[in-house]
C-alpha atoms as a PDB file:
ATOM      1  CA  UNK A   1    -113.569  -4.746 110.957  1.00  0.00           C
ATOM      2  CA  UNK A   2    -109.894  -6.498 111.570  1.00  0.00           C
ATOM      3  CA  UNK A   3    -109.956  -8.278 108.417  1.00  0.00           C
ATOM      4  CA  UNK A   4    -111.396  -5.595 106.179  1.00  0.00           C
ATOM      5  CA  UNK A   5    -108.403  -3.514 107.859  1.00  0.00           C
ATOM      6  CA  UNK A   6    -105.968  -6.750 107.357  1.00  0.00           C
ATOM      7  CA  UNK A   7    -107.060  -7.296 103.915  1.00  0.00           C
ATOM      8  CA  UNK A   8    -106.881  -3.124 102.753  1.00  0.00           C
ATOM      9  CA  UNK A   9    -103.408  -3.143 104.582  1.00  0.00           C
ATOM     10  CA  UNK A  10    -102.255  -6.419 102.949  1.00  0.00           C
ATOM     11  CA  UNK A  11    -103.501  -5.130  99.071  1.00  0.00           C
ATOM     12  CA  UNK A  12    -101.486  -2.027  99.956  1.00  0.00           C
ATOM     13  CA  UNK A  13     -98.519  -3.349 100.818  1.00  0.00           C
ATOM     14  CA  UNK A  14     -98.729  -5.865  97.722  1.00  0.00           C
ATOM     15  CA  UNK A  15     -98.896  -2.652  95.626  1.00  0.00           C
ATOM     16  CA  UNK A  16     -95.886  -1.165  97.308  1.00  0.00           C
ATOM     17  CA  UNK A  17     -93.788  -3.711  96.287  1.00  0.00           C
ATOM     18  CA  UNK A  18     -95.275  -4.368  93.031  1.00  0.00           C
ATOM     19  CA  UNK A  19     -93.863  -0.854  91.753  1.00  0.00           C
ATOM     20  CA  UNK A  20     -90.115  -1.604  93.585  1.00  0.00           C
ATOM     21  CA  UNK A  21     -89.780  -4.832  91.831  1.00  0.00           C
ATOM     22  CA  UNK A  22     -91.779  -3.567  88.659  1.00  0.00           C
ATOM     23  CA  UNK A  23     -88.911  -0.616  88.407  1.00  0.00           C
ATOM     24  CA  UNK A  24     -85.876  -3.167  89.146  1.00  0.00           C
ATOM     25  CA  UNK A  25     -87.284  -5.657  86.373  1.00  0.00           C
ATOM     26  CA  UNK A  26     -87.752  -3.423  83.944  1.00  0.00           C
ATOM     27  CA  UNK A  27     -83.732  -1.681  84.695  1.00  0.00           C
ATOM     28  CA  UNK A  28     -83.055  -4.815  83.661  1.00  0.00           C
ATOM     29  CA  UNK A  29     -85.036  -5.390  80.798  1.00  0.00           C
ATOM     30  CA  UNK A  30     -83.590  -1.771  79.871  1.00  0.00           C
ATOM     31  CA  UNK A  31     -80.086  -3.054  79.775  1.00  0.00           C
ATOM     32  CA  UNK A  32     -80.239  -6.220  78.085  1.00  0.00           C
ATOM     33  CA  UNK A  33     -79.641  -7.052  74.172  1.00  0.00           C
ATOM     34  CA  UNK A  34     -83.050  -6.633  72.467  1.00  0.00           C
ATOM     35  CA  UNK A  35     -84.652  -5.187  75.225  1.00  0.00           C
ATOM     36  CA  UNK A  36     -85.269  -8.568  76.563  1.00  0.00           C
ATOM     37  CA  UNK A  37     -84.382 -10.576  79.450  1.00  0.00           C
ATOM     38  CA  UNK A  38     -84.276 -13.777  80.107  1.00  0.00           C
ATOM     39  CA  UNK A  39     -87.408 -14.174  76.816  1.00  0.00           C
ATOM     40  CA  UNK A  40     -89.593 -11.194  78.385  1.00  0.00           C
ATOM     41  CA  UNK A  41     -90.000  -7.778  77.049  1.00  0.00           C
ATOM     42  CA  UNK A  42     -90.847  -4.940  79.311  1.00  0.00           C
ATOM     43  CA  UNK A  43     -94.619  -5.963  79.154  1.00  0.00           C
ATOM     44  CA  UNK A  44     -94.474  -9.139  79.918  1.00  0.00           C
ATOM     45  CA  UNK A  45     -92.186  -8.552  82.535  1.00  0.00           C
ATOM     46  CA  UNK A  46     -95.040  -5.739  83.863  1.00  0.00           C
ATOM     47  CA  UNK A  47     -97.351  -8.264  83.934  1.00  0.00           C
ATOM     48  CA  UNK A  48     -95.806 -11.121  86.052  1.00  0.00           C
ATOM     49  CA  UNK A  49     -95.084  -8.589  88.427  1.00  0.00           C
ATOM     50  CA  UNK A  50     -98.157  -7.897  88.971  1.00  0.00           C
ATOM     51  CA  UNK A  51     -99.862 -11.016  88.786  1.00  0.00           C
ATOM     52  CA  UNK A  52     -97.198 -12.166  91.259  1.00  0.00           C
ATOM     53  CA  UNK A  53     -98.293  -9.389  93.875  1.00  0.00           C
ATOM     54  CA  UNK A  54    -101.911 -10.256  93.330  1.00  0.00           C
ATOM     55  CA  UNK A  55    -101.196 -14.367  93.182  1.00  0.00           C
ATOM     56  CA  UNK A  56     -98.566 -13.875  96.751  1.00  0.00           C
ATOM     57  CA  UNK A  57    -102.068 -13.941  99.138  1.00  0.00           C
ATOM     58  CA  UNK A  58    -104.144 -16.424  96.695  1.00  0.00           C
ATOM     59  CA  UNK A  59    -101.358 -19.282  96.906  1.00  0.00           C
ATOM     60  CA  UNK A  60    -100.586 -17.837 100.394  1.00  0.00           C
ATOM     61  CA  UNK A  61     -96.941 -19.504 100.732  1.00  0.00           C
ATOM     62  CA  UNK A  62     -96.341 -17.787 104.755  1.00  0.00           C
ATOM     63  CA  UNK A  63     -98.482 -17.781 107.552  1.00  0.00           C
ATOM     64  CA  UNK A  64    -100.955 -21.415 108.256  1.00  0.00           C
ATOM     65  CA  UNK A  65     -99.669 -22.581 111.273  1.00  0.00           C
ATOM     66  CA  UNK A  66    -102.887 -24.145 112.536  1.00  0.00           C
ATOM     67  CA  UNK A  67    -102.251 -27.765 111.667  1.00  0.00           C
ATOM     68  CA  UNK A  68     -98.945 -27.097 113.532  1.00  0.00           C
ATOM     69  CA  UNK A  69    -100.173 -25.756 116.151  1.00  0.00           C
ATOM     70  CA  UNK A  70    -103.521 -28.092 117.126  1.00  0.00           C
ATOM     71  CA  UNK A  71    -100.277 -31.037 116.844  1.00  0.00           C
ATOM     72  CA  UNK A  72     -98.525 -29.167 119.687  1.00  0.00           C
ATOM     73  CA  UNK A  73    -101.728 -28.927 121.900  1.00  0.00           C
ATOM     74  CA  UNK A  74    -103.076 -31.857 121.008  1.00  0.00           C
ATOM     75  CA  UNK A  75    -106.513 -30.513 119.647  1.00  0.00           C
ATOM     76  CA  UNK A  76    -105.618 -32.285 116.616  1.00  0.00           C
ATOM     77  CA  UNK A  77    -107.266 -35.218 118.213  1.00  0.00           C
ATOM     78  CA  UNK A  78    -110.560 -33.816 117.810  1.00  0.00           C
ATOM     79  CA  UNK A  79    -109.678 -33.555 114.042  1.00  0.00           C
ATOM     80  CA  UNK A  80    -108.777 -37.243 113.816  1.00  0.00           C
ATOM     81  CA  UNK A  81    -112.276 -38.157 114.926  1.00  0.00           C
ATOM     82  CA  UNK A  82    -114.304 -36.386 112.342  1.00  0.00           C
ATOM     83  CA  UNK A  83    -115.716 -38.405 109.014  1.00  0.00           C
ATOM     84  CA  UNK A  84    -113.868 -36.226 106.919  1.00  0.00           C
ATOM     85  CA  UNK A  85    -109.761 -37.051 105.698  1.00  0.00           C
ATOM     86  CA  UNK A  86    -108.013 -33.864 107.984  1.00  0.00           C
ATOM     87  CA  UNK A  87    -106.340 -33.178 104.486  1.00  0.00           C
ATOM     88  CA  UNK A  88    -109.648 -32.648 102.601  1.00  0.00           C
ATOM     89  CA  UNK A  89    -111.266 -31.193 105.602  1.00  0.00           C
ATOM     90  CA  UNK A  90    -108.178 -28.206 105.779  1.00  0.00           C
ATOM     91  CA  UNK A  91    -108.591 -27.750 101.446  1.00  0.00           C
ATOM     92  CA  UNK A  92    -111.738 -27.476 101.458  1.00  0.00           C
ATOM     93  CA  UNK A  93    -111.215 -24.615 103.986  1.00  0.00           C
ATOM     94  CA  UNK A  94    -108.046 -23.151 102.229  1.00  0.00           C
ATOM     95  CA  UNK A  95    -109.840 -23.055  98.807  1.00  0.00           C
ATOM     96  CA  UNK A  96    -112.664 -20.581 100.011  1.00  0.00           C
ATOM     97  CA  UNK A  97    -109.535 -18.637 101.865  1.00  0.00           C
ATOM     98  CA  UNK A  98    -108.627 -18.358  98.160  1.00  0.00           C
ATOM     99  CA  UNK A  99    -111.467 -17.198  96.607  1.00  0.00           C
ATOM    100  CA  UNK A 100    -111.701 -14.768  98.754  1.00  0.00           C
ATOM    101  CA  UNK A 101    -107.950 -13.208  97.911  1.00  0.00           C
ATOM    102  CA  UNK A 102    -108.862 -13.883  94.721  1.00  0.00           C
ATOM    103  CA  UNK A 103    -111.335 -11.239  94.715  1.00  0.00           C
ATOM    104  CA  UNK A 104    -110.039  -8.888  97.047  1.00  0.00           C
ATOM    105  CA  UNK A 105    -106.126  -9.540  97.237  1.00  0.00           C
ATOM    106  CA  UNK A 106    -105.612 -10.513  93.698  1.00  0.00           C
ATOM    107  CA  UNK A 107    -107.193  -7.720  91.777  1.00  0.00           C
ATOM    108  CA  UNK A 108    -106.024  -4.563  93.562  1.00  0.00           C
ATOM    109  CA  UNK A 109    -102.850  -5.167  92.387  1.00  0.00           C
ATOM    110  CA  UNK A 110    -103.923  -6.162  89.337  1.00  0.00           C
ATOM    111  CA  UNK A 111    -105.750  -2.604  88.488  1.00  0.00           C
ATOM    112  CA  UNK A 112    -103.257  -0.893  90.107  1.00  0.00           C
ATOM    113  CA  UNK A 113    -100.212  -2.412  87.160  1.00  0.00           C
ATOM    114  CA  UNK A 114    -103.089  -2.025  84.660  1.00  0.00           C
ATOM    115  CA  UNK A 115    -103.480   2.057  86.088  1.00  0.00           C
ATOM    116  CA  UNK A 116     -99.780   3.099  85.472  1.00  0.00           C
ATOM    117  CA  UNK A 117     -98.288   0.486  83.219  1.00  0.00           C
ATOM    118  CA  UNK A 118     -98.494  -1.106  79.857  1.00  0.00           C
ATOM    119  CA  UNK A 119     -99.841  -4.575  80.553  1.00  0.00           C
ATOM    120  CA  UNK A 120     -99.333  -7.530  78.277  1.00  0.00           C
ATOM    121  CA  UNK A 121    -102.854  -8.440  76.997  1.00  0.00           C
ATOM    122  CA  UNK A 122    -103.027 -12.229  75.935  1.00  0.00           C
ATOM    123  CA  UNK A 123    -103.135 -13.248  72.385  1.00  0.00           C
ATOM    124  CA  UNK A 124    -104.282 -16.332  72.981  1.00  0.00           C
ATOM    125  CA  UNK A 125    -108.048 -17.196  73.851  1.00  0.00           C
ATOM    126  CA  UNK A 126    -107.125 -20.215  76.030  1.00  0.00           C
ATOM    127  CA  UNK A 127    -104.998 -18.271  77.913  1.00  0.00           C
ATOM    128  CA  UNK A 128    -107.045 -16.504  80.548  1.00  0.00           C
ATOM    129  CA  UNK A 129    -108.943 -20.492  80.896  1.00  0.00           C
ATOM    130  CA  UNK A 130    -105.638 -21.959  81.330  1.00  0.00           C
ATOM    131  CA  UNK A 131    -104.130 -19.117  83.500  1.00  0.00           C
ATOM    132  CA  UNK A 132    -107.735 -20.377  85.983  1.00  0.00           C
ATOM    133  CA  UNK A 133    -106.927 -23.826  85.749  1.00  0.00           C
ATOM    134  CA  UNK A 134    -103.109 -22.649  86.708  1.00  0.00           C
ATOM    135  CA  UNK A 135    -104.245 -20.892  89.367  1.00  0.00           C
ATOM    136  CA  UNK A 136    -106.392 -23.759  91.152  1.00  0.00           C
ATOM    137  CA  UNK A 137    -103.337 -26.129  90.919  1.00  0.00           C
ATOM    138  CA  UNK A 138    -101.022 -23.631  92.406  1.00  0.00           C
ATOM    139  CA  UNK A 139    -102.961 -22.953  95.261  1.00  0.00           C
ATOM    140  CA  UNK A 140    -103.368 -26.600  96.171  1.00  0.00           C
ATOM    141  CA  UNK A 141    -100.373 -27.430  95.864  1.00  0.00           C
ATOM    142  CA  UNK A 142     -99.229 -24.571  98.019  1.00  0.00           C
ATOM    143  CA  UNK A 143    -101.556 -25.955 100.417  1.00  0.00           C
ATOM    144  CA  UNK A 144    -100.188 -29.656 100.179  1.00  0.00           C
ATOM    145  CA  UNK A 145     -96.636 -27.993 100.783  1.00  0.00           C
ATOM    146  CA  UNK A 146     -97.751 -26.195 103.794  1.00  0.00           C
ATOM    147  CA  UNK A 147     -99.249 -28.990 105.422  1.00  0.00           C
ATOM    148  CA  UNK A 148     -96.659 -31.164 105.151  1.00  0.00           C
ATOM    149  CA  UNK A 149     -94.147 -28.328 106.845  1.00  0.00           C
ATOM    150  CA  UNK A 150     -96.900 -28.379 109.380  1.00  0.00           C
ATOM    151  CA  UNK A 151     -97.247 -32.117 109.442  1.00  0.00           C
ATOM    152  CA  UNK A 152     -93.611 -32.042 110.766  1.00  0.00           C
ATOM    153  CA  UNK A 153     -94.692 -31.424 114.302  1.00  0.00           C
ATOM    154  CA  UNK A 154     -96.094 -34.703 114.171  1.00  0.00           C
ATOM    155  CA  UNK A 155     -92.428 -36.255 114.835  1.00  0.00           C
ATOM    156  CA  UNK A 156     -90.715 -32.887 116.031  1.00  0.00           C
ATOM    157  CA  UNK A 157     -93.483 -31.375 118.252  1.00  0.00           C
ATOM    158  CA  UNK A 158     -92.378 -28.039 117.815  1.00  0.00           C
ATOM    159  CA  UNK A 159     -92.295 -27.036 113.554  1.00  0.00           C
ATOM    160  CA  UNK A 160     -90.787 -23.583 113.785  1.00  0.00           C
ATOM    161  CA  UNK A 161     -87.785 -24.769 112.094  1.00  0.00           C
ATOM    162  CA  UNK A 162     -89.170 -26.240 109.063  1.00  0.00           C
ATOM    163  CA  UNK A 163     -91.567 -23.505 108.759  1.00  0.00           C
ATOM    164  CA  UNK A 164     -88.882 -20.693 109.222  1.00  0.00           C
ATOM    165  CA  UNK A 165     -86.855 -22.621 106.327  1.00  0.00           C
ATOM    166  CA  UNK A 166     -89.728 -23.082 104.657  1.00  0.00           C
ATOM    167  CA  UNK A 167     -90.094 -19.308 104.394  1.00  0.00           C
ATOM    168  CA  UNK A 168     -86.535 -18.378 103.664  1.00  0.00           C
ATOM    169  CA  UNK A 169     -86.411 -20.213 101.073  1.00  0.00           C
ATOM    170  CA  UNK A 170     -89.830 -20.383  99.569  1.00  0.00           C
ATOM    171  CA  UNK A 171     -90.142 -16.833  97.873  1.00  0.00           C
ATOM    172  CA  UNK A 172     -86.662 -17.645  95.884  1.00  0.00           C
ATOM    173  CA  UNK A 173     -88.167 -21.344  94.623  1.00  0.00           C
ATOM    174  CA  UNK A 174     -91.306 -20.282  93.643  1.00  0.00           C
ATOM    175  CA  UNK A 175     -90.443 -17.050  91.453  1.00  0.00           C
ATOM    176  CA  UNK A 176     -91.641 -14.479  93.823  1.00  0.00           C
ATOM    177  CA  UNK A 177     -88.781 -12.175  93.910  1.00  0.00           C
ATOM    178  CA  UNK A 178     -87.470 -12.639  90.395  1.00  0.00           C
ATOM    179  CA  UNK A 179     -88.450 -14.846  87.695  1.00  0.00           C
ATOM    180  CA  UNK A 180     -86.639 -18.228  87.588  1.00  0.00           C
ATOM    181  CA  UNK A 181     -86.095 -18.024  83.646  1.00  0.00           C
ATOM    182  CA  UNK A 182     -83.077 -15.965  85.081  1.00  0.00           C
ATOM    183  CA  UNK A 183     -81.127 -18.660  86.059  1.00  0.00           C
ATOM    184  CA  UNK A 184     -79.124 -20.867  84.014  1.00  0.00           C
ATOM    185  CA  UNK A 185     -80.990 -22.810  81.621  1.00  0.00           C
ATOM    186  CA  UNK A 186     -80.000 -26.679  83.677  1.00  0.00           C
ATOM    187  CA  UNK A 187     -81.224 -25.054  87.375  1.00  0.00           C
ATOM    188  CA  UNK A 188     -84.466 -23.837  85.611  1.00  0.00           C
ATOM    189  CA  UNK A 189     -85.042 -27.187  84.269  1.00  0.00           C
ATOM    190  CA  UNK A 190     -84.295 -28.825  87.423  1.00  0.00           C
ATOM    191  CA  UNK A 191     -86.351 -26.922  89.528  1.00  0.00           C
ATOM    192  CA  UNK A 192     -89.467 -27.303  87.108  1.00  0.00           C
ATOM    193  CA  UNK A 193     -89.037 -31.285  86.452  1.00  0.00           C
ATOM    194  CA  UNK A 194     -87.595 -32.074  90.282  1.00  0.00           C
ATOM    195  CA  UNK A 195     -89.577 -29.959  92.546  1.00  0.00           C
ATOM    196  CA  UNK A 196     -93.542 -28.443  92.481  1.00  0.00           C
ATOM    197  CA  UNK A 197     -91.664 -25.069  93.553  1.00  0.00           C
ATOM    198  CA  UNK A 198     -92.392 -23.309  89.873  1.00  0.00           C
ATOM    199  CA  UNK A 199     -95.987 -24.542  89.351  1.00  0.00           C
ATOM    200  CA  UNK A 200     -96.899 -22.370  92.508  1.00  0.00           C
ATOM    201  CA  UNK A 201     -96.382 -18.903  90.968  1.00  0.00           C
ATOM    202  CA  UNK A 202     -93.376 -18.678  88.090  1.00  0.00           C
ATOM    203  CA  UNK A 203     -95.926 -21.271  85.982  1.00  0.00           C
ATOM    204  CA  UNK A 204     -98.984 -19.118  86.318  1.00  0.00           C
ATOM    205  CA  UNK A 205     -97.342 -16.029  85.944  1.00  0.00           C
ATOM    206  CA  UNK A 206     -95.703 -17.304  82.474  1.00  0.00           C
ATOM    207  CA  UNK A 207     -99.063 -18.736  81.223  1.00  0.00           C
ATOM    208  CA  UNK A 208    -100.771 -15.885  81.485  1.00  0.00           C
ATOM    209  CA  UNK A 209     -98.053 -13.747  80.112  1.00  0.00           C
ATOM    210  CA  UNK A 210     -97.770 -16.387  77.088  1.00  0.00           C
ATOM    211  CA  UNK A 211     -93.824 -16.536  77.523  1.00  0.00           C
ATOM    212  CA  UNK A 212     -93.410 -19.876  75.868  1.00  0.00           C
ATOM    213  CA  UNK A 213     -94.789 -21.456  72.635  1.00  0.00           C
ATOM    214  CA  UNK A 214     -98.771 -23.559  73.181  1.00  0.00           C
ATOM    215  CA  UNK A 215     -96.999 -26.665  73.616  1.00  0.00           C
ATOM    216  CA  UNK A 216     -94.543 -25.882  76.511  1.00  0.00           C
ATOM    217  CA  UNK A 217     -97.250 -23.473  78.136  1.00  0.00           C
ATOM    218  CA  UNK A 218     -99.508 -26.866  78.208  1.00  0.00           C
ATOM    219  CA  UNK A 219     -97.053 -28.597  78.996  1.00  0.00           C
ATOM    220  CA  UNK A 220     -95.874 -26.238  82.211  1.00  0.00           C
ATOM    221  CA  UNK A 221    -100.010 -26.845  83.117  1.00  0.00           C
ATOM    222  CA  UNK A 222     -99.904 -31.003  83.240  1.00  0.00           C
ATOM    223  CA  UNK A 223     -96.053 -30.717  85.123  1.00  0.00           C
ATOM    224  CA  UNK A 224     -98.631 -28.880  88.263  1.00  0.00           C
ATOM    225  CA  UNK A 225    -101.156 -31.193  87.748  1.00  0.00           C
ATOM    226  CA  UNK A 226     -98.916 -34.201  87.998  1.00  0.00           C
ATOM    227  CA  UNK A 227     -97.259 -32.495  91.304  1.00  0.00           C
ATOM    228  CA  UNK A 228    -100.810 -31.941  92.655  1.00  0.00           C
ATOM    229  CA  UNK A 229    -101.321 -35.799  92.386  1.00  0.00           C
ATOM    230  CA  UNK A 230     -98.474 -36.817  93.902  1.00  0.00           C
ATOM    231  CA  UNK A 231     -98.153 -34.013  96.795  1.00  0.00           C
ATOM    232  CA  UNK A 232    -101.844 -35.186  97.677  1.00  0.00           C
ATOM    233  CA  UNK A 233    -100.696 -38.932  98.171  1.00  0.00           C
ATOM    234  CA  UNK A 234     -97.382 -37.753  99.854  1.00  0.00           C
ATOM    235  CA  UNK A 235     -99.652 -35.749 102.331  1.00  0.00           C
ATOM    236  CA  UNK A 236    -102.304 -38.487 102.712  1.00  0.00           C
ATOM    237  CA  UNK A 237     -99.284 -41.207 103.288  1.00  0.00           C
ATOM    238  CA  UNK A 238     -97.483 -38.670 105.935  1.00  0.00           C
ATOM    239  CA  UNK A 239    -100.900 -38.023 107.857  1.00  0.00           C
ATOM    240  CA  UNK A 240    -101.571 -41.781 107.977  1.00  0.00           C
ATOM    241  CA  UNK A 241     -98.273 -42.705 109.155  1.00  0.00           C
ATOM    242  CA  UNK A 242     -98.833 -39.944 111.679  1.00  0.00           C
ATOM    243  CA  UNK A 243    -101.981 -41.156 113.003  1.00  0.00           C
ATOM    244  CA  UNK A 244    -100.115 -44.665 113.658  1.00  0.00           C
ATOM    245  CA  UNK A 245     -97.495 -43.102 115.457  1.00  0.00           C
ATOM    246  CA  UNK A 246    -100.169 -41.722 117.560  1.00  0.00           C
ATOM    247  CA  UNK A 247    -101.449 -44.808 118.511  1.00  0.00           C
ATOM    248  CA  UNK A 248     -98.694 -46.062 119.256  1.00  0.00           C
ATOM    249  CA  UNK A 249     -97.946 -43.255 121.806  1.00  0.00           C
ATOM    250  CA  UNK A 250    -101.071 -43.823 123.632  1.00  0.00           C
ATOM    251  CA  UNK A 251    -103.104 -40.739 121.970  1.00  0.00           C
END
């Protein structure tokens, strides 16, 4: 009964603040030359609202602190000793978490944006294949990022730090509270070329709302799914280098 209550609470609180930033974004679409901003009109800007409400508990960017906190108690032992890689054995886990909010924390919102506004419908008939693919790279890379912030306890004991800065500043990097097109045109680049930040909601968001031309929105795909290689060997390397240094302690 607690997580049918957690989940109708969390859906209903996504919806909340789907309409607050849905009304800000399009005040701003309202006032800008061509009734555009930033390359969306009022639709499209409709629409990655709302796919960012529903997408916030699929990726889930707050709230795993169990790797974190099995490192502080030392249960993480236990972990080491199974046949399974800890990383795979903690995907494999997050993914179902996923499909789960994928049915019942990503379409509330969803139907909700689709009840009172005018969604953008895609033109394309890749788009809603491409916008699945998107998805399933953005929520494993959301899950590499998280366990490496939880990985830190490894060398710090304690993570609270890294997670608390991890949250403060996630929400901005990602796209979550406005879209990152907003910013100047170098900061946008460097945040999609230098960092997986984008890929885990701005790059679904603009897929499915067909923002750029085929080749870029392609293109925005195979940036994640190069940063979902290389977060998975950056994990893998920091969770082997972890189990040395617990050797080395004695544990």
């Amino acid at each position: 009964m607690s997580y049918r209550q957690a989940t109708i609470a969390g859906s209903f609180t996504n919806i909340v603040f789907g309409f607050l930033r849905c009304y800000v974004l399009l005040a701003v679409a309202a006032g800008a030359a061509g009734q555009q901003a930033a390359g969306y009109d009022a639709r499209q800007l409709v629409s990655y609202v709302w796919v960012g409400q529903g997408l916030f508990a699929v990726i889930l960017l707050w709230g795993w602190t169990e790797l974190a906190e099995r490192i502080r108690t030392g249960e993480v032992t236990a972990d080491l000793l199974r046949p399974v890689h800890p990383v795979t054995s903690y995907l494999a886990a997050d993914l179902g978490r996923a499909l789960h909010a994928l049915i019942f924390r990503f379409l509330p919102p969803l139907a909700a944006g689709a009840l009172f506004f005018d969604l953008y419908v895609p033109q394309r008939w890749f788009t809603v294949p491409l916008f699945a693919v998107s998805i399933v790279l953005a929520t494993v890379a959301s899950f590499l990022l998280r366990f490496l912030v939880n990985a830190s306890a490894y060398w710090l004991h304690d993570a609270r730090g890294p997670m608390t800065f991890w949250t403060l500043s996630s929400g901005v990097l990602v796209g979550l509270y406005f879209p990152l097109r907003f910013l100047p045109d170098w900061l946008t680049v460097v945040l999609y070329v230098a960092t997986p930040f984008p890929g885990l909601m701005q790059t679904p968001a603009d897929v499915l709302v067909e923002r750029d031309p085929v080749p870029l929105q392609w293109g925005l795909v195979g940036l994640q799914l190069i940063w979902v290689f290389l977060l998975l060997g950056l994990a893998r390397l920091v969770q082997h280098r972890a189990q040395r240094r617990l050797v080395a302690q004695g544990g």
